[in-house]
Structure formats: structure tokens, C-alpha cells
PDB file of N, CA and C in Angstrom:
ATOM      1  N   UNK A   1      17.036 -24.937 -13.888  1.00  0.00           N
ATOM      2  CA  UNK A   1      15.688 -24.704 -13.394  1.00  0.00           C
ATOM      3  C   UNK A   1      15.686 -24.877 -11.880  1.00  0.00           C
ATOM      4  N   UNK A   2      14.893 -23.921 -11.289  1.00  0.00           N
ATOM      5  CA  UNK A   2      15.227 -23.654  -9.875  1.00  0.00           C
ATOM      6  C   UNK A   2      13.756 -24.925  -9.513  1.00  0.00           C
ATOM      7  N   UNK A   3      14.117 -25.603  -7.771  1.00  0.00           N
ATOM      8  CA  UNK A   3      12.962 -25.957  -7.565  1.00  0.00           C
ATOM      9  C   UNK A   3      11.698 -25.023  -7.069  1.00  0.00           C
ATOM     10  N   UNK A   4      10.728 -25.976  -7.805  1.00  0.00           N
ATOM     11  CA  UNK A   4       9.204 -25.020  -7.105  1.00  0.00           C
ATOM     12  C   UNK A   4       9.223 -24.854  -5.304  1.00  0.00           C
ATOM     13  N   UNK A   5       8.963 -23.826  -4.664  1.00  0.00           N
ATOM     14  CA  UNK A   5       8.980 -23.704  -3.453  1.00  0.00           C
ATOM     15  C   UNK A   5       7.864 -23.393  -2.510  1.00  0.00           C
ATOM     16  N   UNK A   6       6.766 -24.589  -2.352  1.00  0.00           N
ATOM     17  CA  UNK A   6       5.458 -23.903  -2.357  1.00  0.00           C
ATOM     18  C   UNK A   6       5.336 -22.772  -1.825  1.00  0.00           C
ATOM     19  N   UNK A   7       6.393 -22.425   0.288  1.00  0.00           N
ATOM     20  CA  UNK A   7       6.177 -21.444   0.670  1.00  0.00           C
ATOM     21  C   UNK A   7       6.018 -20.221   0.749  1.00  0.00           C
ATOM     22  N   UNK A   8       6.232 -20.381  -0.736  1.00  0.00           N
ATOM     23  CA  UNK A   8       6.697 -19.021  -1.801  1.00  0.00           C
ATOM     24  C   UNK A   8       5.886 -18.740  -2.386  1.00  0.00           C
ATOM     25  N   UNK A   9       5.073 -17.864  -2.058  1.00  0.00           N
ATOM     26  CA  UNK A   9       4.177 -17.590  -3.642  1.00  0.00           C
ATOM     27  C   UNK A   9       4.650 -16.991  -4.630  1.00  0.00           C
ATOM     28  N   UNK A  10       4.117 -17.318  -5.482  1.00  0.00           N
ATOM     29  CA  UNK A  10       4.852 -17.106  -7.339  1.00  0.00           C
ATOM     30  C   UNK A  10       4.260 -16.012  -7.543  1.00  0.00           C
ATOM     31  N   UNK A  11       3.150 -14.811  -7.051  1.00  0.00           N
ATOM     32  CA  UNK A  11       2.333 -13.727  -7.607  1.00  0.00           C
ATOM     33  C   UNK A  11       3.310 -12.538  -7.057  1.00  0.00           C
ATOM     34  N   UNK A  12       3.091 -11.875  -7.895  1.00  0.00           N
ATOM     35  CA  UNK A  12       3.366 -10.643  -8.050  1.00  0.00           C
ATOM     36  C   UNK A  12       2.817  -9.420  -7.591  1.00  0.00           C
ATOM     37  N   UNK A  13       1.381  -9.728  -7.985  1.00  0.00           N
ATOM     38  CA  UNK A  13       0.020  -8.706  -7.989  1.00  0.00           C
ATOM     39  C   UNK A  13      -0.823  -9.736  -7.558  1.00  0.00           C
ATOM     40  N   UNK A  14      -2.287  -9.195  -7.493  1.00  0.00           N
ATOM     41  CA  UNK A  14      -3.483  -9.702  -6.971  1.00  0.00           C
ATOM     42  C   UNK A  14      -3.922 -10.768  -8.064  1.00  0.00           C
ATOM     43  N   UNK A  15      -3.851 -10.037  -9.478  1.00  0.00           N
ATOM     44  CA  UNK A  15      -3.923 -11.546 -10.692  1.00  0.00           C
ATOM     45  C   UNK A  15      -3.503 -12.484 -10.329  1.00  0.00           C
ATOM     46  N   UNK A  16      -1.954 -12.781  -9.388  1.00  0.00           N
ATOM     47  CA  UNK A  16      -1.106 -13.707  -9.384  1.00  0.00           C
ATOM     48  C   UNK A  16      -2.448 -14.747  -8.502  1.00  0.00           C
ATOM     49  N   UNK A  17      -2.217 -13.974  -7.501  1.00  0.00           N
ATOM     50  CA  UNK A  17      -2.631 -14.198  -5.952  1.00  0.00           C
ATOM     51  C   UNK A  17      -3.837 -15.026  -6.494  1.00  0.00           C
ATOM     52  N   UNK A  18      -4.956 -14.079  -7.117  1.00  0.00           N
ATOM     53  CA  UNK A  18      -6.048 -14.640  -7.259  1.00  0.00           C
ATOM     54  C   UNK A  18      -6.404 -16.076  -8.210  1.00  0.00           C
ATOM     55  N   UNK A  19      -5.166 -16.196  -9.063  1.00  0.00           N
ATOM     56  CA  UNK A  19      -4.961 -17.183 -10.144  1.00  0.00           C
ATOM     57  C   UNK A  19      -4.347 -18.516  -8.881  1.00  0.00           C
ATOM     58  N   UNK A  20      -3.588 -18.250  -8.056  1.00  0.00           N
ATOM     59  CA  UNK A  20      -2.972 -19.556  -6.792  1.00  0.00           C
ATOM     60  C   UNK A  20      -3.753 -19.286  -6.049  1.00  0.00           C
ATOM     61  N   UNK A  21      -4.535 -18.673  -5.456  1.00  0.00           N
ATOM     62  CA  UNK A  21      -4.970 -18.896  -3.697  1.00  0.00           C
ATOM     63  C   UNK A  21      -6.717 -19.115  -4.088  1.00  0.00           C
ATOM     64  N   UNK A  22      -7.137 -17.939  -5.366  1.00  0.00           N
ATOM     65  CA  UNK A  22      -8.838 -17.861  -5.218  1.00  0.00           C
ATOM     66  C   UNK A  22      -8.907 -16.424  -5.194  1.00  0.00           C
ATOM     67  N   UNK A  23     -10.393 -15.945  -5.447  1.00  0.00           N
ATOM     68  CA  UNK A  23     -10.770 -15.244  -5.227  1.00  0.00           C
ATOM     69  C   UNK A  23     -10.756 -14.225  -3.974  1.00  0.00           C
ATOM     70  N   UNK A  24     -11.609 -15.184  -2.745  1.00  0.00           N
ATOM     71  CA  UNK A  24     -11.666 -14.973  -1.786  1.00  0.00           C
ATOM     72  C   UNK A  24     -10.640 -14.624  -0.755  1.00  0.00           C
ATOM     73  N   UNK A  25      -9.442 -14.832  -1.514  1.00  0.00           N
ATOM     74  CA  UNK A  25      -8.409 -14.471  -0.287  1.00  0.00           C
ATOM     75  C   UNK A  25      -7.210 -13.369  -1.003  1.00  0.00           C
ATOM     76  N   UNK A  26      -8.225 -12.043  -1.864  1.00  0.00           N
ATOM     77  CA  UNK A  26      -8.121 -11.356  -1.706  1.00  0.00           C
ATOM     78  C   UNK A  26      -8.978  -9.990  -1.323  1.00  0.00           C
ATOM     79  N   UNK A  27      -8.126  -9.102  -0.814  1.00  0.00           N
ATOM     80  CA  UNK A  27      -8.920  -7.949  -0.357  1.00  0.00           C
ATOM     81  C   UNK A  27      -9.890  -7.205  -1.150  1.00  0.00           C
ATOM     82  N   UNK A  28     -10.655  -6.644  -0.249  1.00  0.00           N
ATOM     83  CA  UNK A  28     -11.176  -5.219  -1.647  1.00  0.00           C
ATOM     84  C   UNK A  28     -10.731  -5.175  -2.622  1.00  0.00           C
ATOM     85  N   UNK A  29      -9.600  -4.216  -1.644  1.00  0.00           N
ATOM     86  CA  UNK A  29      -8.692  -3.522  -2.976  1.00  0.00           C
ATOM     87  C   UNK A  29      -7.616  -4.082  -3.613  1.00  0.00           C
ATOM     88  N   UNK A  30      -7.696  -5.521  -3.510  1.00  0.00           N
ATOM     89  CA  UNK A  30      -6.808  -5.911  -4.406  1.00  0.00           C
ATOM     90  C   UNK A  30      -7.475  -6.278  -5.217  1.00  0.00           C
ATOM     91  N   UNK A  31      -8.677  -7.218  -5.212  1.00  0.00           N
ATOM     92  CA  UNK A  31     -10.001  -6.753  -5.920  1.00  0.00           C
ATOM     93  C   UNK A  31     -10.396  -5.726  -7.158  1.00  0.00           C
ATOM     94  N   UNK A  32     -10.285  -4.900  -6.860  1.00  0.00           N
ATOM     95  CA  UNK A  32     -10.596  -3.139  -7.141  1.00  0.00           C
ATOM     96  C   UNK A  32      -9.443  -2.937  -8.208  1.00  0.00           C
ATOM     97  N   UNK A  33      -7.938  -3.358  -7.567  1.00  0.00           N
ATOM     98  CA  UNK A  33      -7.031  -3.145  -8.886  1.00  0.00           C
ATOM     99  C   UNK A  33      -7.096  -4.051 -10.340  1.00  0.00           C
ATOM    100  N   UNK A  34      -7.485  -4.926  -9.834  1.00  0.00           N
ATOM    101  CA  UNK A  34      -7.549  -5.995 -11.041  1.00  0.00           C
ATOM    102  C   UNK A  34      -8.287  -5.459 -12.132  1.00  0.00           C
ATOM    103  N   UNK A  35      -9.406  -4.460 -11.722  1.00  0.00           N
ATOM    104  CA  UNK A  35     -10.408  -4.266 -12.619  1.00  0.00           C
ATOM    105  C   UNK A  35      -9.706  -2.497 -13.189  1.00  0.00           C
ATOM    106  N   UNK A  36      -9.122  -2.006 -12.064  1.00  0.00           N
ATOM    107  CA  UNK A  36      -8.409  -0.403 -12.279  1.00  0.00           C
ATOM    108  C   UNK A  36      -6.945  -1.015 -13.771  1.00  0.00           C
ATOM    109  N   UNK A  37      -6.416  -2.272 -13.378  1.00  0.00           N
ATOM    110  CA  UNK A  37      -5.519  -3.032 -14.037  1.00  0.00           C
ATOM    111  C   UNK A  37      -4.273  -2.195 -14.341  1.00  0.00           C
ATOM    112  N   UNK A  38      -4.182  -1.090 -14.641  1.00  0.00           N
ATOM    113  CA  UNK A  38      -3.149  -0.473 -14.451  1.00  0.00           C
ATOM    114  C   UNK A  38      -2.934   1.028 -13.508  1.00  0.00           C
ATOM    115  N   UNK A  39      -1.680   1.390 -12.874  1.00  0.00           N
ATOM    116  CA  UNK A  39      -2.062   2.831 -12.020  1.00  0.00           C
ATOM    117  C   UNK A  39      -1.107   3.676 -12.883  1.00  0.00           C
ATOM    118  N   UNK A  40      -0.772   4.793 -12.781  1.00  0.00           N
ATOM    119  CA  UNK A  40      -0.136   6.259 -13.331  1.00  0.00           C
ATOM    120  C   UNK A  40       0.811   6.171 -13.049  1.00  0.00           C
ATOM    121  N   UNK A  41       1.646   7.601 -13.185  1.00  0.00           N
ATOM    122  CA  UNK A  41       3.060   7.928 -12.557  1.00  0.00           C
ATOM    123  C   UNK A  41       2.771   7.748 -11.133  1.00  0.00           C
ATOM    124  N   UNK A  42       3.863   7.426 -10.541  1.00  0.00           N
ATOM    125  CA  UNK A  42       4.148   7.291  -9.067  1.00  0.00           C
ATOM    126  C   UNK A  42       2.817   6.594  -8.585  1.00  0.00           C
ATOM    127  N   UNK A  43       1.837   5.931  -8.958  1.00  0.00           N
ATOM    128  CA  UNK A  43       0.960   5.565  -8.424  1.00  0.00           C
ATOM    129  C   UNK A  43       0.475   4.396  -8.910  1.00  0.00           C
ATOM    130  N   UNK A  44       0.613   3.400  -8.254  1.00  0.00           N
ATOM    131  CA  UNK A  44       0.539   2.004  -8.550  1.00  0.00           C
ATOM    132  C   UNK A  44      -1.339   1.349  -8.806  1.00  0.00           C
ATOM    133  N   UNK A  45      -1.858   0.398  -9.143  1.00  0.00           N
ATOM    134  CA  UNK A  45      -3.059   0.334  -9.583  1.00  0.00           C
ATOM    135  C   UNK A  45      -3.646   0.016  -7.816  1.00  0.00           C
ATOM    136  N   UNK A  46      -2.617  -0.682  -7.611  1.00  0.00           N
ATOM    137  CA  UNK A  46      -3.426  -0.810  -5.682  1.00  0.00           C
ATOM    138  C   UNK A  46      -3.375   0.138  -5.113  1.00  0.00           C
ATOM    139  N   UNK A  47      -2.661   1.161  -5.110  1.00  0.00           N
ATOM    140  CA  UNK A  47      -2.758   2.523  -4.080  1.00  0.00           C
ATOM    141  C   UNK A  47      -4.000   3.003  -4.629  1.00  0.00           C
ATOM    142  N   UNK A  48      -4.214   3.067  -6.495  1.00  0.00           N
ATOM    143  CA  UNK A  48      -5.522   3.824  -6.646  1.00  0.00           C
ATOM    144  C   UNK A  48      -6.650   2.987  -6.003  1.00  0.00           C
ATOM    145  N   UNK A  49      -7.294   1.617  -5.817  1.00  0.00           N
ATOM    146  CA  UNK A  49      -8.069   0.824  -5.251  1.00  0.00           C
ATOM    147  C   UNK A  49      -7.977   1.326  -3.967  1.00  0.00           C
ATOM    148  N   UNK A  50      -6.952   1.455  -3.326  1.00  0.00           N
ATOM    149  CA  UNK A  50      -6.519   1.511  -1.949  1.00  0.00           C
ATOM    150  C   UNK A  50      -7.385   3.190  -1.431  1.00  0.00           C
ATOM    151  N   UNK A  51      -7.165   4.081  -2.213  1.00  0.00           N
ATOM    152  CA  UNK A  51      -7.838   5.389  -2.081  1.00  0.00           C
ATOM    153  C   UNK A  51      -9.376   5.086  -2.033  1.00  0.00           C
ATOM    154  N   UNK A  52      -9.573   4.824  -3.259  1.00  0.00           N
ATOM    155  CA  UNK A  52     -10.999   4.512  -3.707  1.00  0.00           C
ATOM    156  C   UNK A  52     -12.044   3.794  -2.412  1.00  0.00           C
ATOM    157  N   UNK A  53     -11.613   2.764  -1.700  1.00  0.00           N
ATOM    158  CA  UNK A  53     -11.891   2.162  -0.611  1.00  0.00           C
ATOM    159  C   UNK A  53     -11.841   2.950   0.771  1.00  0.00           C
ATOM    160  N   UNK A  54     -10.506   3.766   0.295  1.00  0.00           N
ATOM    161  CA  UNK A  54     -10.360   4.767   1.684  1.00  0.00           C
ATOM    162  C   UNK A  54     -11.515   6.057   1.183  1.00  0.00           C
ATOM    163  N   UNK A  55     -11.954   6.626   0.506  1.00  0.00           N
ATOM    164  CA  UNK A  55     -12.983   7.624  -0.113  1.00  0.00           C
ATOM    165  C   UNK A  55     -14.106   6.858   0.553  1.00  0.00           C
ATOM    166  N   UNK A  56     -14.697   5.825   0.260  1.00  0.00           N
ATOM    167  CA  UNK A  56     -16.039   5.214  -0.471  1.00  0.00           C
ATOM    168  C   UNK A  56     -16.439   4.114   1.191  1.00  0.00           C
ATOM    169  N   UNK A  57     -15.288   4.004   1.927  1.00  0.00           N
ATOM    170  CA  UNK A  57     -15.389   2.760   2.853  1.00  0.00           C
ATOM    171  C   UNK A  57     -15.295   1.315   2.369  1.00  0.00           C
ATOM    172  N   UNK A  58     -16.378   0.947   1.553  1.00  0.00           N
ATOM    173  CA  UNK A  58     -16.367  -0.443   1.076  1.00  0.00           C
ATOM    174  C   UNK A  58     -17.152  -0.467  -0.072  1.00  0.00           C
ATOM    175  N   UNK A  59     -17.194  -1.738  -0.697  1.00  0.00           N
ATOM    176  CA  UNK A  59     -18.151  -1.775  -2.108  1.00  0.00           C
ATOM    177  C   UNK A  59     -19.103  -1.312  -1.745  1.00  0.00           C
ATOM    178  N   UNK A  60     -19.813  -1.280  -0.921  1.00  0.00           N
ATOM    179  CA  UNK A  60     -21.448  -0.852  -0.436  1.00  0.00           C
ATOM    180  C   UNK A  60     -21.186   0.597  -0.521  1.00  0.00           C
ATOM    181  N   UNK A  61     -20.373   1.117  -0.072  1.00  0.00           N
ATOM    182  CA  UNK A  61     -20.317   2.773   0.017  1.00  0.00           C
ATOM    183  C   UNK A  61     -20.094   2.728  -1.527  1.00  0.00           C
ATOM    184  N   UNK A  62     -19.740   2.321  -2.281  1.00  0.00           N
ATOM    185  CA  UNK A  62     -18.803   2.861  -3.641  1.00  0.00           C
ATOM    186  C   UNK A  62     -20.189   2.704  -4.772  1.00  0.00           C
ATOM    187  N   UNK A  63     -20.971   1.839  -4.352  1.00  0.00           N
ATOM    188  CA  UNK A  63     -22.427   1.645  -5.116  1.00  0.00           C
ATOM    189  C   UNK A  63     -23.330   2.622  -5.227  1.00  0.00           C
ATOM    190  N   UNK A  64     -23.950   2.812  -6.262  1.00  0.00           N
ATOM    191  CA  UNK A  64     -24.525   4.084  -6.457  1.00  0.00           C
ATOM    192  C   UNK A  64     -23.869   5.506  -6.490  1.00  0.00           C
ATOM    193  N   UNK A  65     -22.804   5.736  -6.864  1.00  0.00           N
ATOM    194  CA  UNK A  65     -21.915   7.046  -6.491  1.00  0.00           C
ATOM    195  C   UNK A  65     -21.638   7.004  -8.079  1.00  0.00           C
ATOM    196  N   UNK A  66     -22.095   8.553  -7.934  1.00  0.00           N
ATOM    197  CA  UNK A  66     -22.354   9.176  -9.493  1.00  0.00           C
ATOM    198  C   UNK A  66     -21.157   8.831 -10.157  1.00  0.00           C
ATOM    199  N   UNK A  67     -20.725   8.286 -11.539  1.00  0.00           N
ATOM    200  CA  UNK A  67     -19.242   8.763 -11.895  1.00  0.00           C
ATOM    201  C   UNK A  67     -18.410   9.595 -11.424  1.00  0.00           C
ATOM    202  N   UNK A  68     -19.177  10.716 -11.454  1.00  0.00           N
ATOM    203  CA  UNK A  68     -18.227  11.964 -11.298  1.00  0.00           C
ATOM    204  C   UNK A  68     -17.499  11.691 -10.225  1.00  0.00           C
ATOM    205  N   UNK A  69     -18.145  11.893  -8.904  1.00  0.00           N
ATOM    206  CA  UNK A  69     -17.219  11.216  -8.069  1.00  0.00           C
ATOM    207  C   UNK A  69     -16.397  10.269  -7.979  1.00  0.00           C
ATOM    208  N   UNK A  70     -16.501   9.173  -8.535  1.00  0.00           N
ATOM    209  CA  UNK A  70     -15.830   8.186  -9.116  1.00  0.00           C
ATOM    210  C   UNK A  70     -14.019   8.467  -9.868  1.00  0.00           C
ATOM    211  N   UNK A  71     -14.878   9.544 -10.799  1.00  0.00           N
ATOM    212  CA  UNK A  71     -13.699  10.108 -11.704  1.00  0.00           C
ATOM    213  C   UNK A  71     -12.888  11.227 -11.014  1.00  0.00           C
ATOM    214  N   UNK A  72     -13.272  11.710  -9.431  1.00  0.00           N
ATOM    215  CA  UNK A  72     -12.478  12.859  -9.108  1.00  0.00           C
ATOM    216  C   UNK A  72     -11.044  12.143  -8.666  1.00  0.00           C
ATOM    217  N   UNK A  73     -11.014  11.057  -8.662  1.00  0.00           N
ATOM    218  CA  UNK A  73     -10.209   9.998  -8.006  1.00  0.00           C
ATOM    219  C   UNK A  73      -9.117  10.227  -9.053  1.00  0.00           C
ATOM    220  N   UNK A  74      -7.626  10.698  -8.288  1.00  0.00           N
ATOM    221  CA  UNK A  74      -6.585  10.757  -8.990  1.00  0.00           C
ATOM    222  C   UNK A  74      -6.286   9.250  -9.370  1.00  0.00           C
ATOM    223  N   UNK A  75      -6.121   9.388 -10.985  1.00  0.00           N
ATOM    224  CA  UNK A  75      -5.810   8.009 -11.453  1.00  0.00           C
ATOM    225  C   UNK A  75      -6.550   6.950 -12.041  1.00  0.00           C
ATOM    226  N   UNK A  76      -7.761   7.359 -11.887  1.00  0.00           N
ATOM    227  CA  UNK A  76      -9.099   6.714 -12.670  1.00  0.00           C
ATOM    228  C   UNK A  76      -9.505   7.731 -13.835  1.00  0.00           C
ATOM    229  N   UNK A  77      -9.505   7.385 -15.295  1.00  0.00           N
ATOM    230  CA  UNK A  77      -9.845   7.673 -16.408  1.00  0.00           C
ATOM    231  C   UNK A  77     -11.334   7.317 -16.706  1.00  0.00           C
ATOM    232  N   UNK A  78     -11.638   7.563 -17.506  1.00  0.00           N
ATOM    233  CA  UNK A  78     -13.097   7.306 -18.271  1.00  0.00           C
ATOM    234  C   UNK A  78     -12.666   5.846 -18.110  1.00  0.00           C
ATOM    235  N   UNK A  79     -12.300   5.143 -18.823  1.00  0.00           N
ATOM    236  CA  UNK A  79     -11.907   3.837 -19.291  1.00  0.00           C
ATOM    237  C   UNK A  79     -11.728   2.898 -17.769  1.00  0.00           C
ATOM    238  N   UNK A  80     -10.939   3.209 -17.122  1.00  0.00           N
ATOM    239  CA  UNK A  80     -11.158   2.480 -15.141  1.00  0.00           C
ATOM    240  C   UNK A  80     -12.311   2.546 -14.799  1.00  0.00           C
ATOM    241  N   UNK A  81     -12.711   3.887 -14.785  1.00  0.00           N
ATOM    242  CA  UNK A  81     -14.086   4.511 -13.747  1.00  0.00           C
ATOM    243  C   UNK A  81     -15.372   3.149 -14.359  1.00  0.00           C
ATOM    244  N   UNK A  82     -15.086   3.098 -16.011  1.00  0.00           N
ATOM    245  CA  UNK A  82     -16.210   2.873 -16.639  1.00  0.00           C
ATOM    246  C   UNK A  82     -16.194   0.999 -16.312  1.00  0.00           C
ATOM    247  N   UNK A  83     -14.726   0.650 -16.142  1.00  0.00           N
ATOM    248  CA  UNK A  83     -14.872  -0.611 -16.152  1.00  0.00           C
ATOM    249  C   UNK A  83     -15.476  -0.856 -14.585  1.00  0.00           C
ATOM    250  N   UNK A  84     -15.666  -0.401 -13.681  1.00  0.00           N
ATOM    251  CA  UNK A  84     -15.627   0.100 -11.845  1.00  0.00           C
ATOM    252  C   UNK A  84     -17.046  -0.348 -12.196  1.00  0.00           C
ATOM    253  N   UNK A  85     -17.972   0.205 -12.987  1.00  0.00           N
ATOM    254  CA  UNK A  85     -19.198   1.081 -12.990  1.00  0.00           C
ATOM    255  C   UNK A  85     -20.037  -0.192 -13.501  1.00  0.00           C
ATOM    256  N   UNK A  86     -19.450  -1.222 -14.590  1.00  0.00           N
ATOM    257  CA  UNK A  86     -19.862  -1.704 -15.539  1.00  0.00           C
ATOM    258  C   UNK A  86     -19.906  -3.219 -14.443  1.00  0.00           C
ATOM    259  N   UNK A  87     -18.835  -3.368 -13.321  1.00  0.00           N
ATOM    260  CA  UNK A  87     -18.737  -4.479 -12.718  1.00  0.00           C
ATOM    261  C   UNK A  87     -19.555  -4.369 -11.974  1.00  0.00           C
ATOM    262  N   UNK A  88     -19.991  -3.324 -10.721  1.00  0.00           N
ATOM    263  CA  UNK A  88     -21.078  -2.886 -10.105  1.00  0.00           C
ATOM    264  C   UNK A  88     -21.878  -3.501 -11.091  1.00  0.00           C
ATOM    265  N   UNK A  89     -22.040  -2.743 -11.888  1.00  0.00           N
ATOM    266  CA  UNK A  89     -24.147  -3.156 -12.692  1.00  0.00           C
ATOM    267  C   UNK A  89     -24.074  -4.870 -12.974  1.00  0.00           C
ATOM    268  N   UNK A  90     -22.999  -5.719 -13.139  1.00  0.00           N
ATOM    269  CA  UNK A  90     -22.971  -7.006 -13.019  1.00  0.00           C
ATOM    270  C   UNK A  90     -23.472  -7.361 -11.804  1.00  0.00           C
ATOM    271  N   UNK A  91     -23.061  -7.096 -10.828  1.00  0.00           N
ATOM    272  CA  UNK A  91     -23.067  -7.916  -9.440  1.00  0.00           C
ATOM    273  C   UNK A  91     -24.380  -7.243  -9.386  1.00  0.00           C
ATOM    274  N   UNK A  92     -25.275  -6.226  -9.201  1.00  0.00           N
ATOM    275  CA  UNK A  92     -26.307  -5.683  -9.274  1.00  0.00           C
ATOM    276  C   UNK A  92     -27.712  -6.902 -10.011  1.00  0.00           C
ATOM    277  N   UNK A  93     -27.281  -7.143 -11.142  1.00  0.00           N
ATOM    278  CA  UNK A  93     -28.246  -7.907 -12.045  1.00  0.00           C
ATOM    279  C   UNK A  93     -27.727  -9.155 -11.359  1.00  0.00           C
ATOM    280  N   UNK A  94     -26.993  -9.949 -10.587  1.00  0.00           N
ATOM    281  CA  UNK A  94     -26.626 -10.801 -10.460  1.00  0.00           C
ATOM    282  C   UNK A  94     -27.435 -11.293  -8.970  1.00  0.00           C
ATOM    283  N   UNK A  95     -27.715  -9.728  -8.054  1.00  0.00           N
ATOM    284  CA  UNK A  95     -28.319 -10.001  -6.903  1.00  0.00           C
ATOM    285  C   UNK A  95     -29.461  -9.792  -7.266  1.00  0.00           C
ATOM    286  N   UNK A  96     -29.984  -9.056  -8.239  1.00  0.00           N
ATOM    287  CA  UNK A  96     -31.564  -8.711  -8.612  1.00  0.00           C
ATOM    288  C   UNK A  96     -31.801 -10.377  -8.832  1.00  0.00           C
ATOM    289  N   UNK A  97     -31.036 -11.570 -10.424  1.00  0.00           N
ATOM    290  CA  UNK A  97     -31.654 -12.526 -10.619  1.00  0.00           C
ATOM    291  C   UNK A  97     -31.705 -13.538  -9.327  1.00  0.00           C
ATOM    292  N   UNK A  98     -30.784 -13.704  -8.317  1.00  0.00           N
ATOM    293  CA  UNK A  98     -30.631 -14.306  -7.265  1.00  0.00           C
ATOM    294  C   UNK A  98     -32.529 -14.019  -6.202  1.00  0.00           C
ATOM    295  N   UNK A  99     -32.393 -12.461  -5.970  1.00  0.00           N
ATOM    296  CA  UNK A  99     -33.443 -11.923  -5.061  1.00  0.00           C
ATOM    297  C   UNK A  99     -34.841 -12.747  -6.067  1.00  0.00           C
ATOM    298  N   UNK A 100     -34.913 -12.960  -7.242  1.00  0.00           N
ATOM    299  CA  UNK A 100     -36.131 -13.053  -7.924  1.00  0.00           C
ATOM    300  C   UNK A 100     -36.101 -14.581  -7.754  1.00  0.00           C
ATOM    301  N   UNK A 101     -35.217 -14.752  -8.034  1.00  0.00           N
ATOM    302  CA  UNK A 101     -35.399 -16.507  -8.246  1.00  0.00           C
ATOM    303  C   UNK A 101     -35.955 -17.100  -6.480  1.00  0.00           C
ATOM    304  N   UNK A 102     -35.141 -16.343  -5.315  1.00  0.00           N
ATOM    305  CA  UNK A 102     -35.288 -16.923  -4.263  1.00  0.00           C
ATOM    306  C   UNK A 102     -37.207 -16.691  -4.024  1.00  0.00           C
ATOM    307  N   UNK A 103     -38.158 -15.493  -4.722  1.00  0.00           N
ATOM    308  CA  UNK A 103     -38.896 -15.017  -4.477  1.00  0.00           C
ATOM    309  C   UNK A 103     -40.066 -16.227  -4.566  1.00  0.00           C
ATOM    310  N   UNK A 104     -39.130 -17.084  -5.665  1.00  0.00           N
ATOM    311  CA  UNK A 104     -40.314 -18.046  -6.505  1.00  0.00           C
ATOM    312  C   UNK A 104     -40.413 -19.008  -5.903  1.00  0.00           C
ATOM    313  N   UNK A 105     -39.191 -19.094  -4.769  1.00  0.00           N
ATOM    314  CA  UNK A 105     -38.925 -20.551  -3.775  1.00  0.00           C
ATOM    315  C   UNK A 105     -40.094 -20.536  -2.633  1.00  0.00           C
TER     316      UNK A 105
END
């Protein structure tokens, strides 16, 4: 058994990253793959995040954008696009209960 080496991080992918460091100290689009979770031939799940961000600018640009557009994205299926779509409407209801609750303060 080799020793642990903290300077080393043990991740692989953004799961890794995000499971040792946090949330916050990853990007967008490393972000973005976790939820894409797997990419295609020749195309890894972060290059598709990585597009998607380069298309859209940032989560704010990527909000409200019909599927379709969503789905013209080489490498996003029904099944990615839908999980993309489904996390949006979380964080959505999440700032709606936040905006309501602060309303009552």
C-alpha cells in the first residue's frame, strides 16, 4: 500500500474533485458534466459541458433556452438535455422559495 500524498489529488473527474475539495471549487463546466455524466465517441462529458457554456455563455444564458436548442448540442440526448432541464427547474423553485420567504422578512 502506497502512502496517501495529500499534494496529490486522488480525482479523476469533477465527482472526484467535488467529493475532496467541495462544490465550489469547481467550474461551470465541470459542474455541467456531472449532470451530462457521460460524453460519446471522441467526446468526453467535459468537452460536451465545455461547448454548452461556450454556446450559452453561462448558467444565466443556458436558462430558459428551449430544449431544442439544448438538444442541437452534439452529444446531449433526450436523457442529458432532460437531466440539464430538470436541474435548472430545481435551482429555479429553489430561488422562487428563497425570493418568497425573504418577501415575508
Amino acid at each position: 500500500m502506497t502512502a496517501h500524498n495529500d499534494s496529490i489529488p486522488n480525482w479523476k473527474h469533477p465527482g472526484g474533485k467535488l467529493r475532496e475539495l467541495g462544490p465550489q471549487t469547481l467550474s461551470d463546466a465541470e459542474l455541467l458534466s456531472i449532470l451530462i455524466a457521460s460524453g460519446v465517441k471522441n467526446k468526453s462529458a467535459e468537452q460536451i459541458a465545455n461547448d454548452i457554456i461556450g454556446r450559452f455563455g453561462s448558467f444565466k444564458g443556458m436558462a430558459n433556452q428551449p430544449l431544442s436548442k439544448v438538444l442541437s448540442i452534439r452529444g446531449l440526448g433526450d436523457v442529458k438535455a432532460i437531466r440539464i432541464a430538470a436541474a435548472f427547474e430545481i435551482a429555479r423553485r429553489v430561488v422562487e422559495e428563497i425570493l418568497k420567504r425573504d418577501e415575508k422578512d
